[in-house]
C-alpha atoms as a PDB file:
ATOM      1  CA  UNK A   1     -23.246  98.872 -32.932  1.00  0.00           C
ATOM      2  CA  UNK A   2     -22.437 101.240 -30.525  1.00  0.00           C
ATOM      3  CA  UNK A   3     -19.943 101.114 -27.384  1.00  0.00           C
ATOM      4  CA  UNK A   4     -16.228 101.566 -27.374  1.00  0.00           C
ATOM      5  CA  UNK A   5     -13.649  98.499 -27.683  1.00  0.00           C
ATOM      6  CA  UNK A   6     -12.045  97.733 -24.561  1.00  0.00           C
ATOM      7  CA  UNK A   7      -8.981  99.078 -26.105  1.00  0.00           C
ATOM      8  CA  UNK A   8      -9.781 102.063 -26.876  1.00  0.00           C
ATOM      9  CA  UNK A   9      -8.127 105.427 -24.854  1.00  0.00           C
ATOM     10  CA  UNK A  10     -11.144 107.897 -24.325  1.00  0.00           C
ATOM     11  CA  UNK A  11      -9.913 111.014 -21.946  1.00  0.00           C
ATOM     12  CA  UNK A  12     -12.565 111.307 -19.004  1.00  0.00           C
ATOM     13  CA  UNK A  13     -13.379 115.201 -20.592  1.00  0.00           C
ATOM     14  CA  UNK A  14     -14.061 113.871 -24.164  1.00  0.00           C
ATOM     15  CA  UNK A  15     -17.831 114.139 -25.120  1.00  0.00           C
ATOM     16  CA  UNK A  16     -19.394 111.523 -26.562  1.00  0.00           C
ATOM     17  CA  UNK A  17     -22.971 111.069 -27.382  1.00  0.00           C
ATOM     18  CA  UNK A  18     -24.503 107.466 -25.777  1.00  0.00           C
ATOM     19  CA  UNK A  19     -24.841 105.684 -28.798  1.00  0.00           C
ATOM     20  CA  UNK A  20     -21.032 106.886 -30.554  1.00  0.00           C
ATOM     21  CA  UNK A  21     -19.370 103.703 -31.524  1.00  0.00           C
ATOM     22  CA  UNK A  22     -15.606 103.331 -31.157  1.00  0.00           C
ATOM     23  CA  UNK A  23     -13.690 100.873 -32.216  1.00  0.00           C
ATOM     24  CA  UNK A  24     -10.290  98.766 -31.442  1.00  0.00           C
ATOM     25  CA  UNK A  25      -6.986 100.743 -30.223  1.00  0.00           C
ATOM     26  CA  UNK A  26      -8.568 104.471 -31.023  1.00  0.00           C
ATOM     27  CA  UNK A  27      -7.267 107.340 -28.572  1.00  0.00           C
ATOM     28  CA  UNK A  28      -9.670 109.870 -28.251  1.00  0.00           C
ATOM     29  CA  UNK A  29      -8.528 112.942 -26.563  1.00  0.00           C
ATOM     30  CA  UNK A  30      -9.523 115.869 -24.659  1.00  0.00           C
ATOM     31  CA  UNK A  31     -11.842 118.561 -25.580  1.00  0.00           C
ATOM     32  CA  UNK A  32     -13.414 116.270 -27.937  1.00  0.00           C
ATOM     33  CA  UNK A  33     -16.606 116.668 -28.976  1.00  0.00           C
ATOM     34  CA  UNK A  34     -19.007 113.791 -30.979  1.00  0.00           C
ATOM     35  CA  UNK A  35     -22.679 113.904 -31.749  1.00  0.00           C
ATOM     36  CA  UNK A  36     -24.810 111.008 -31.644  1.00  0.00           C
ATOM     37  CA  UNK A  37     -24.600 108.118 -34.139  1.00  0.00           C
ATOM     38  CA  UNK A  38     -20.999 108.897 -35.112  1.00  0.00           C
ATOM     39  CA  UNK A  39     -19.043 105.320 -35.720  1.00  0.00           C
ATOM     40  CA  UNK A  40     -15.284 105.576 -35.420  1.00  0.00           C
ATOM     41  CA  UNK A  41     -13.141 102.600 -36.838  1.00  0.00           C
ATOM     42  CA  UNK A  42     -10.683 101.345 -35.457  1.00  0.00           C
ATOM     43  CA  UNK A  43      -6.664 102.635 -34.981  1.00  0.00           C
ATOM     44  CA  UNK A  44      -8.509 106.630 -35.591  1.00  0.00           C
ATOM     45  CA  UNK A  45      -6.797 109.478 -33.547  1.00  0.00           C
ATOM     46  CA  UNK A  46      -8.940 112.208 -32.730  1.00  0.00           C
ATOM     47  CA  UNK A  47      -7.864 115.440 -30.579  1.00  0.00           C
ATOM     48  CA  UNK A  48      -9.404 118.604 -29.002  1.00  0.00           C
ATOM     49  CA  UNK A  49     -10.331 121.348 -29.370  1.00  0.00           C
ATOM     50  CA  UNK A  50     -12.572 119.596 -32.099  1.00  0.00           C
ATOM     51  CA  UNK A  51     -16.458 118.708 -32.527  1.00  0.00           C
ATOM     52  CA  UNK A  52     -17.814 116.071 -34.721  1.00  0.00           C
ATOM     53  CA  UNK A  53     -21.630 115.739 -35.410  1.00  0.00           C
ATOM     54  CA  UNK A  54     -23.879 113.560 -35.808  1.00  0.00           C
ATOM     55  CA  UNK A  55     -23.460 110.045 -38.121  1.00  0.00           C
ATOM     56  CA  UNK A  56     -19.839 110.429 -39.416  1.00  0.00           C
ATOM     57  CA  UNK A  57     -18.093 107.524 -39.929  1.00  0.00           C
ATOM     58  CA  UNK A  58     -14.545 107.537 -39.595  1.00  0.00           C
ATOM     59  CA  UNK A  59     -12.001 104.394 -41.149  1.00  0.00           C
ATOM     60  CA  UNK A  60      -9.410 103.461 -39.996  1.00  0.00           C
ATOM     61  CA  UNK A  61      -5.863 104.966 -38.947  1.00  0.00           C
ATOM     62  CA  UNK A  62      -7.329 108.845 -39.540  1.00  0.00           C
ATOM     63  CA  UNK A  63      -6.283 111.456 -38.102  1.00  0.00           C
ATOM     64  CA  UNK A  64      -8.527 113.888 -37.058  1.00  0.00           C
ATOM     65  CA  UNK A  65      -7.902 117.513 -35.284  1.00  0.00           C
ATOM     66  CA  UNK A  66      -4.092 117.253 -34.651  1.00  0.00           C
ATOM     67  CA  UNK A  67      -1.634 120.429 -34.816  1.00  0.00           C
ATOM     68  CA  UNK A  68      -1.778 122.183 -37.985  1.00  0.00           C
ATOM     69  CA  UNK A  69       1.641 122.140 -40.213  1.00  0.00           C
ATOM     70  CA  UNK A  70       2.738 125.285 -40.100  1.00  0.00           C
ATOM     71  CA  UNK A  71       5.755 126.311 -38.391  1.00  0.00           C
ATOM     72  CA  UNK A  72       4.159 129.457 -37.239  1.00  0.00           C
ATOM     73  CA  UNK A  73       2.067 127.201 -34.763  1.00  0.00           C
ATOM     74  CA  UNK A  74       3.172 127.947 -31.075  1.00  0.00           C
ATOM     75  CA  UNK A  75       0.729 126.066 -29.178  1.00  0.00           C
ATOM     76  CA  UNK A  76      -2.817 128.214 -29.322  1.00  0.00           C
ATOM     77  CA  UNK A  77      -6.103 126.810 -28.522  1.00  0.00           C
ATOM     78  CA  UNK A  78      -7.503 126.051 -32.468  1.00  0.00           C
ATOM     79  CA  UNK A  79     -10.273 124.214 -33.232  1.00  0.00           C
ATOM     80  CA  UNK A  80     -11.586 121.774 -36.048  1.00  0.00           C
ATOM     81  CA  UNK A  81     -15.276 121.429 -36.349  1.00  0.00           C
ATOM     82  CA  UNK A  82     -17.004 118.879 -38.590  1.00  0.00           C
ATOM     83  CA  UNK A  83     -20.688 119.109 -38.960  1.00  0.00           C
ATOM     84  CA  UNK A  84     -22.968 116.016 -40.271  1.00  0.00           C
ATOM     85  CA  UNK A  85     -23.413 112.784 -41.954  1.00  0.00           C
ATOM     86  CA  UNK A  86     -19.427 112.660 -43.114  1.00  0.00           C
ATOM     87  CA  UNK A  87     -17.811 109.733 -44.516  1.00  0.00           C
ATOM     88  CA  UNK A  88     -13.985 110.312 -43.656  1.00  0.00           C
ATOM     89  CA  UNK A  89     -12.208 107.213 -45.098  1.00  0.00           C
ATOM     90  CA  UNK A  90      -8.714 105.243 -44.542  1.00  0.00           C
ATOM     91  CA  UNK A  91      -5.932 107.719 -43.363  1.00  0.00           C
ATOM     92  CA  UNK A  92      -7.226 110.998 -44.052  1.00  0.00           C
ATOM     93  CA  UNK A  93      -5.673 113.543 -41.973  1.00  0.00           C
ATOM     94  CA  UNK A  94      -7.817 116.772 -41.031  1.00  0.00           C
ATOM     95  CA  UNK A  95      -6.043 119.330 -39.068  1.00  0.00           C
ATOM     96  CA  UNK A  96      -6.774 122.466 -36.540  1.00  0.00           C
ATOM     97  CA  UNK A  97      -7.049 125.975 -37.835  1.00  0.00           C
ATOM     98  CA  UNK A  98      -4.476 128.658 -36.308  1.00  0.00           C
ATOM     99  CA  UNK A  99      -4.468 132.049 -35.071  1.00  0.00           C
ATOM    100  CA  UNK A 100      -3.105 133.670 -38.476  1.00  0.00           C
ATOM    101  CA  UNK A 101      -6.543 132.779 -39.595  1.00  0.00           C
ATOM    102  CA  UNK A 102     -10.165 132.122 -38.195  1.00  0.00           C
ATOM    103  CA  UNK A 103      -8.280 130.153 -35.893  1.00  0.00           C
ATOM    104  CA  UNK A 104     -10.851 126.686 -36.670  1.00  0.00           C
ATOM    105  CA  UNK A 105     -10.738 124.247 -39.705  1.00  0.00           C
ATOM    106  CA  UNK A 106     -14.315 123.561 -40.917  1.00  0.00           C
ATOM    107  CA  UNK A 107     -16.047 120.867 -42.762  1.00  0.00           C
ATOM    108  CA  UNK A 108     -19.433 120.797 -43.541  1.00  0.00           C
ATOM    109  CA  UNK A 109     -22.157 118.169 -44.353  1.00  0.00           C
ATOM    110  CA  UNK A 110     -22.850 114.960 -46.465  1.00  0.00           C
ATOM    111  CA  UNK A 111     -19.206 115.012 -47.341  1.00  0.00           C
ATOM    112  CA  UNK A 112     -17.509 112.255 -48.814  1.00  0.00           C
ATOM    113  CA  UNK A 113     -13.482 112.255 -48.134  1.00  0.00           C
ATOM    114  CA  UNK A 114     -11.959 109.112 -49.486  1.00  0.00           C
ATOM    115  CA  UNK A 115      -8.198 107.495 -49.017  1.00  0.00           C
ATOM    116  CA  UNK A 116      -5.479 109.619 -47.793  1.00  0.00           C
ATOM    117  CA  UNK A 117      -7.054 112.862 -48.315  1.00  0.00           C
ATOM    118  CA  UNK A 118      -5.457 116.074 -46.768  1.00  0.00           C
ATOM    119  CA  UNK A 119      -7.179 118.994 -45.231  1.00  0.00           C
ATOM    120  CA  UNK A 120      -4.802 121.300 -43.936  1.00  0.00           C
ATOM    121  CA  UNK A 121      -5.325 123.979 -41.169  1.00  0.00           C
ATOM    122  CA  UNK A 122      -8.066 127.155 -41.637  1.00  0.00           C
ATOM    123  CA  UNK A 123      -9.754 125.259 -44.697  1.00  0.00           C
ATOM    124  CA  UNK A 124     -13.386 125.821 -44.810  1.00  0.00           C
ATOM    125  CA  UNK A 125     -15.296 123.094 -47.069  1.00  0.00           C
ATOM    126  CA  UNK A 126     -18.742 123.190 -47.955  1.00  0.00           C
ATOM    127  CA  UNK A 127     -21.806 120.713 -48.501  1.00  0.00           C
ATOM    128  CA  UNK A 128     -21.716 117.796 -50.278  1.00  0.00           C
ATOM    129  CA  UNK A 129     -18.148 117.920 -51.195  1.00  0.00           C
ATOM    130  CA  UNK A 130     -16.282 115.011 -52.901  1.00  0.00           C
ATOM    131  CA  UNK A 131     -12.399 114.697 -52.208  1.00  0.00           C
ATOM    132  CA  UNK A 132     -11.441 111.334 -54.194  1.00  0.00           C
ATOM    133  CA  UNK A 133      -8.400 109.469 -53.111  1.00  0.00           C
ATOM    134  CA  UNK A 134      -5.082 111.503 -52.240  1.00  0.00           C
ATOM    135  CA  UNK A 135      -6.560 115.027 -52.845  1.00  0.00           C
ATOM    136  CA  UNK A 136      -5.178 117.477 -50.913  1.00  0.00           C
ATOM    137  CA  UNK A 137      -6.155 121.248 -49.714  1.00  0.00           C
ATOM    138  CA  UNK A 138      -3.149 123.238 -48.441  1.00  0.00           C
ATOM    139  CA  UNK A 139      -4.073 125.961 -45.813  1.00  0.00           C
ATOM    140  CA  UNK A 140      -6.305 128.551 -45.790  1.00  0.00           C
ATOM    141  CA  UNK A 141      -8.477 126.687 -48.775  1.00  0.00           C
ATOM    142  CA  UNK A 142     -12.046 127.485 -49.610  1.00  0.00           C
ATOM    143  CA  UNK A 143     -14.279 124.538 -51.264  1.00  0.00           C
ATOM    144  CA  UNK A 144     -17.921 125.318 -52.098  1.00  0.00           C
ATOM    145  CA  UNK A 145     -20.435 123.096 -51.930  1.00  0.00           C
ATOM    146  CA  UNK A 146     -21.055 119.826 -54.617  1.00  0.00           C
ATOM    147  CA  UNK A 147     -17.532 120.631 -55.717  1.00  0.00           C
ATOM    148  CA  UNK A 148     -15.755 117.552 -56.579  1.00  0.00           C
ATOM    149  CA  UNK A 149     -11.898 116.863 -56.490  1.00  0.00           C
ATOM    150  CA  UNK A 150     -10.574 114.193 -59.081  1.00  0.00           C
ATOM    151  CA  UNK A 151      -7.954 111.370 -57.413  1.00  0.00           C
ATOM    152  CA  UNK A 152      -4.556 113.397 -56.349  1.00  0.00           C
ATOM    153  CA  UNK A 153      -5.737 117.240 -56.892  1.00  0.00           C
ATOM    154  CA  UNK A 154      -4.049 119.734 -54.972  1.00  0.00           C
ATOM    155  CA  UNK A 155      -5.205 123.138 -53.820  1.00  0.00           C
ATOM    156  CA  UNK A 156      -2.758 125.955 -53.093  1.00  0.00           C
ATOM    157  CA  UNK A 157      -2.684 128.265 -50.168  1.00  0.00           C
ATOM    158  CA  UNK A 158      -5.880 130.611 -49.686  1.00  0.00           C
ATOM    159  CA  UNK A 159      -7.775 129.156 -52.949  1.00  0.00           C
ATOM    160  CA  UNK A 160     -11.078 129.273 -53.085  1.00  0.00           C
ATOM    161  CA  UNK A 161     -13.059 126.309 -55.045  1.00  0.00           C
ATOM    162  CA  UNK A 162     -16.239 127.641 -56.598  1.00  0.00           C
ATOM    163  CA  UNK A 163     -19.972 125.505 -55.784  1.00  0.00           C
ATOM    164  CA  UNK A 164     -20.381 122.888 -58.104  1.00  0.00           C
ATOM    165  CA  UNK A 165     -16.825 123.033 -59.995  1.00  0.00           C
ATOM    166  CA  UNK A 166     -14.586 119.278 -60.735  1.00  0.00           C
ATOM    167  CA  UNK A 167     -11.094 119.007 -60.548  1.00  0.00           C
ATOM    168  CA  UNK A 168      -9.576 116.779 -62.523  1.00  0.00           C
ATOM    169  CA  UNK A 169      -7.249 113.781 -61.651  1.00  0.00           C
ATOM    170  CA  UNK A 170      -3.721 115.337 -60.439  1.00  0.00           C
ATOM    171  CA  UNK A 171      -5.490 118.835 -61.032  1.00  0.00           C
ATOM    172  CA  UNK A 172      -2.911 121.301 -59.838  1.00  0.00           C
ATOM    173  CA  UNK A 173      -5.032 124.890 -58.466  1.00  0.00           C
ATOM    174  CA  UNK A 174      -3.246 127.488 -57.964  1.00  0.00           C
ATOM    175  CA  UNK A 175      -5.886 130.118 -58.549  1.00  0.00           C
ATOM    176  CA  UNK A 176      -9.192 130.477 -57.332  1.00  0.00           C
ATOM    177  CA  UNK A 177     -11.749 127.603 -59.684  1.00  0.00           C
ATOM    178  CA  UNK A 178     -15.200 129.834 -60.382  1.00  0.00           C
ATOM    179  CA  UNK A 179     -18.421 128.139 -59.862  1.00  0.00           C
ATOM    180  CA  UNK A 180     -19.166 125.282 -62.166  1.00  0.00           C
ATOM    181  CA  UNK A 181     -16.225 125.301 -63.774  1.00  0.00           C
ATOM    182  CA  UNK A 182     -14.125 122.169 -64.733  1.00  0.00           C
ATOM    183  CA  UNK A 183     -10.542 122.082 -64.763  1.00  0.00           C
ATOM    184  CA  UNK A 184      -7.670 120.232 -65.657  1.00  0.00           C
ATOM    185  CA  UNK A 185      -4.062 119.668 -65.682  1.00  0.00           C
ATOM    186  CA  UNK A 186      -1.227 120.941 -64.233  1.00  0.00           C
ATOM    187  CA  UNK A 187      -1.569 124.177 -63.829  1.00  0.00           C
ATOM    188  CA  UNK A 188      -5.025 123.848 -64.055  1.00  0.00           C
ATOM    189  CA  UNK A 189      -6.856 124.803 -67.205  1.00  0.00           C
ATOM    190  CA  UNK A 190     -10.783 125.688 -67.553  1.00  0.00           C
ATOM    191  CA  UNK A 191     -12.108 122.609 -69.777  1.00  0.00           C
ATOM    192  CA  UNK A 192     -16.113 123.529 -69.870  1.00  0.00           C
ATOM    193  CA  UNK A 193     -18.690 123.555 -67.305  1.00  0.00           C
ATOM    194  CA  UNK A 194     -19.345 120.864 -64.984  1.00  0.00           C
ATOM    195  CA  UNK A 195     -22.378 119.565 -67.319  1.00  0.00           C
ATOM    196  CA  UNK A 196     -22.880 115.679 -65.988  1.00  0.00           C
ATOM    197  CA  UNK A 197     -22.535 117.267 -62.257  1.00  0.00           C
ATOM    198  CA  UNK A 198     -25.311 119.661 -63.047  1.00  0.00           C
ATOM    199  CA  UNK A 199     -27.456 117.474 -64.222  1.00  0.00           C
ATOM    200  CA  UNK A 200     -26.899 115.307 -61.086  1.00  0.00           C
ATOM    201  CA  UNK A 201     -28.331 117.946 -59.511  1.00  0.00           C
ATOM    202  CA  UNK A 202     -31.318 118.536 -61.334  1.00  0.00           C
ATOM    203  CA  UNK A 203     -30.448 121.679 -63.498  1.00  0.00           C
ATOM    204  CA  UNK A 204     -32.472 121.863 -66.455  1.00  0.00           C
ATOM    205  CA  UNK A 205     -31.685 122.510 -69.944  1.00  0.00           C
ATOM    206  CA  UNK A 206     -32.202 126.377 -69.881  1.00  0.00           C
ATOM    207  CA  UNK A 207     -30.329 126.768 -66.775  1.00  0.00           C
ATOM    208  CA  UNK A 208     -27.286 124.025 -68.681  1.00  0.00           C
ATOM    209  CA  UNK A 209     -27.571 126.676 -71.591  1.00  0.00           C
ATOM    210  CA  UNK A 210     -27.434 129.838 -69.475  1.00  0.00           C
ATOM    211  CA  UNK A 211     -24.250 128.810 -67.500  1.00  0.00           C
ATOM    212  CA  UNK A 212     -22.472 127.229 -70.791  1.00  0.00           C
ATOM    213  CA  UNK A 213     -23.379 131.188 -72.181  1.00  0.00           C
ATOM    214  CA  UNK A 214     -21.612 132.024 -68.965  1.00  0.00           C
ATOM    215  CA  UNK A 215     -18.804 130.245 -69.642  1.00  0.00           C
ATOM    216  CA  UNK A 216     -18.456 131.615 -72.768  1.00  0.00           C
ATOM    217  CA  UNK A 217     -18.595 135.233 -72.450  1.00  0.00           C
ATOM    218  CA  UNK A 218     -15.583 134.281 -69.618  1.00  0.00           C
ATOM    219  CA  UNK A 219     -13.535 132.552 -71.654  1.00  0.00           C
ATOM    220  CA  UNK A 220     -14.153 132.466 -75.452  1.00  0.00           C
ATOM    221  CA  UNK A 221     -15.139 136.279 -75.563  1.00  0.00           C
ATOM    222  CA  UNK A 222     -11.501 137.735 -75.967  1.00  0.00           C
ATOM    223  CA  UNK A 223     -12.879 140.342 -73.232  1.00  0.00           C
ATOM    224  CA  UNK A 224     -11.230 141.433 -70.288  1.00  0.00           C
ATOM    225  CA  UNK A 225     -12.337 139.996 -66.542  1.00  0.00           C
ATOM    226  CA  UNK A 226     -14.224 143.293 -65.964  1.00  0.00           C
ATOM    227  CA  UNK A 227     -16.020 143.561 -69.352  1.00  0.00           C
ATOM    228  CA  UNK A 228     -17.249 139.827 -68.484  1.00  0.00           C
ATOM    229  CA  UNK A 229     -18.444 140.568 -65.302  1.00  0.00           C
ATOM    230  CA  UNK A 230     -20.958 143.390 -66.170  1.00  0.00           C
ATOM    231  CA  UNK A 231     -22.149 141.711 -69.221  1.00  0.00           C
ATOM    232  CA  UNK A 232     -23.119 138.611 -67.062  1.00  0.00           C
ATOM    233  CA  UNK A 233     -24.429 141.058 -64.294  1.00  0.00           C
ATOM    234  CA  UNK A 234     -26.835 142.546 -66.853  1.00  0.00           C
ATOM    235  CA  UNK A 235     -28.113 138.487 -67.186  1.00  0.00           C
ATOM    236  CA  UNK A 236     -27.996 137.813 -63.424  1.00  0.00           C
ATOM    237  CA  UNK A 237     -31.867 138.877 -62.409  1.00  0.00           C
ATOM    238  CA  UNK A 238     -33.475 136.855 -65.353  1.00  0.00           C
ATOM    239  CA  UNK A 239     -31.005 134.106 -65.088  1.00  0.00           C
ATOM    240  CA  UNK A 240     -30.354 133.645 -60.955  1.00  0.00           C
ATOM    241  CA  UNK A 241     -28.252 130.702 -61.307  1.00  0.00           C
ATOM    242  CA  UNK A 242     -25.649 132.401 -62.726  1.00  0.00           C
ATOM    243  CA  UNK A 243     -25.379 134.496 -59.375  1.00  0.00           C
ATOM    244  CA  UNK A 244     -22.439 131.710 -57.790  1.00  0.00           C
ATOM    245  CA  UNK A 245     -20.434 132.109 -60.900  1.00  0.00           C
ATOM    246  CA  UNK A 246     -20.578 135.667 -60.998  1.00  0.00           C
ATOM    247  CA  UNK A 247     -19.854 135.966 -57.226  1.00  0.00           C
ATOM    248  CA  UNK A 248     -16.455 133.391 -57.773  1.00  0.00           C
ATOM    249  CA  UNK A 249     -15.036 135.600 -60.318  1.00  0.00           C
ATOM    250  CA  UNK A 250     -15.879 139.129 -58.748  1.00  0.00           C
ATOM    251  CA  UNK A 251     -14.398 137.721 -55.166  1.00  0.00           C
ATOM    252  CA  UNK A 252     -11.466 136.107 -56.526  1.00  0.00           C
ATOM    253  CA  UNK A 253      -8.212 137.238 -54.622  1.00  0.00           C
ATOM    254  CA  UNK A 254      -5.868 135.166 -55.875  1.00  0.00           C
ATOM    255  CA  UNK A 255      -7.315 135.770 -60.166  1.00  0.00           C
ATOM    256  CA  UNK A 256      -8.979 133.175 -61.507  1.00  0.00           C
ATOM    257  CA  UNK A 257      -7.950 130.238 -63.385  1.00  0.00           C
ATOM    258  CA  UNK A 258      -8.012 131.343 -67.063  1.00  0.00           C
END
């Protein structure tokens, strides 16, 4: 149902869309943007500068676009912006970007953020993304779309988290996870491709085969990062989907997990 509980704060310049439902003791500040069909639970904090879409749903006692932690924060007018169709579950805590970076936090679509999660300030996450119960991105974090984060994972700073890759329960990432890549352990370790995710998603059998041939010219080939990448180049045109691997190792700033 929409309407909001007779309880809840809602500054007079918040922006909320007619049907937005928000529930018991929920203070919604200024500069607060949210789209239509967007439920919010109740106890949830949510401040400005930051936009929600359209049909989140928010549980309870999250925190949503508060100051990022960083003690370089002074104040500046950062953003968070979360795009569509979210499910943001019991005291997750999502903060603003800041002016060492983009200067906005951004989540995507059709994500699914469970218990306690942690998205820190400047992280940009994809499509489709699964953050299971306690995971936590530091700042400055990358996450690709379908990728999937086992229960307490951590990112470090500026990591980037390749499309389709799984992170395994109290998966530690300190380097950059290529595309489709599983890993596990802390550090992280590559432990295959992310086969039962990629069927999920309607691979087929050729396209399993080409990215598990992928995988293996990576890591089972003895060769060094640079010899990898042009052999899998030379494959790239006849086999296209192994162009987001190949991209997550050649853009990798921070080396690759390996």
């Amino acid at each position: 149902m929409s309407g909001i509980h007779a309880t809840a704060i809602v500054d007079p310049s918040a922006q909320l869309a007619a049907d937005v439902s928000v529930g018991p003791f929920c203070v919604i500040g200024p500069d607060v943007v949210i789209g239509s069909g967007t439920r919010i639970e109740s106890h949830v904090v949510v401040k400005g500068p930051t936009t929600l879409g359209a049909d989140n749903h928010i549980y309870s006692f999250a925190s949503i676009g508060d100051d990022p932690q960083d003690k370089k924060y002074a104040g500046e007018p950062t953003t968070l912006e979360i795009g569509d169709r979210n499910t943001i579950r019991e005291s997750t805590t999502i903060n603003r970007g800041t002016t060492q970076d983009a200067g906005v936090t951004r989540i995507g679509n059709d994500n699914w953020i469970m218990a306690y999660v942690h998205i820190a300030h400047d992280c940009v996450v994809g499509d489709h993304v699964i953050l299971a119960n306690n995971a936590t991105l530091a700042g400055h974090v990358h996450v690709g779309d379908w990728a999937i984060f086992g229960g307490f994972a951590g990112a470090h700073q500026f990591v980037h988290i390749g499309a389709h890759s799984f992170m395994g329960m109290y998966a530690g990432v300190g380097k950059d996870v290529p595309a489709y890549v599983t890993v596990m352990g802390t550090p992280a370790e590559p432990r295959g491709i992310n086969i039962e995710g990629l069927r999920r998603r309607g691979f087929d059998k050729q396209q399993l085969r080409n990215i598990r041939d992928a995988y293996k010219v990576l890591y089972r080939s003895q060769l060094r990062l640079e010899e990898a990448i042009d052999i899998l180049r030379e494959r790239e045109t006849a086999q296209p989907e192994l162009a987001p691997f190949i991209a997550s190792i050649t853009n990798a700033e921070r080396s690759i997990v390996r």
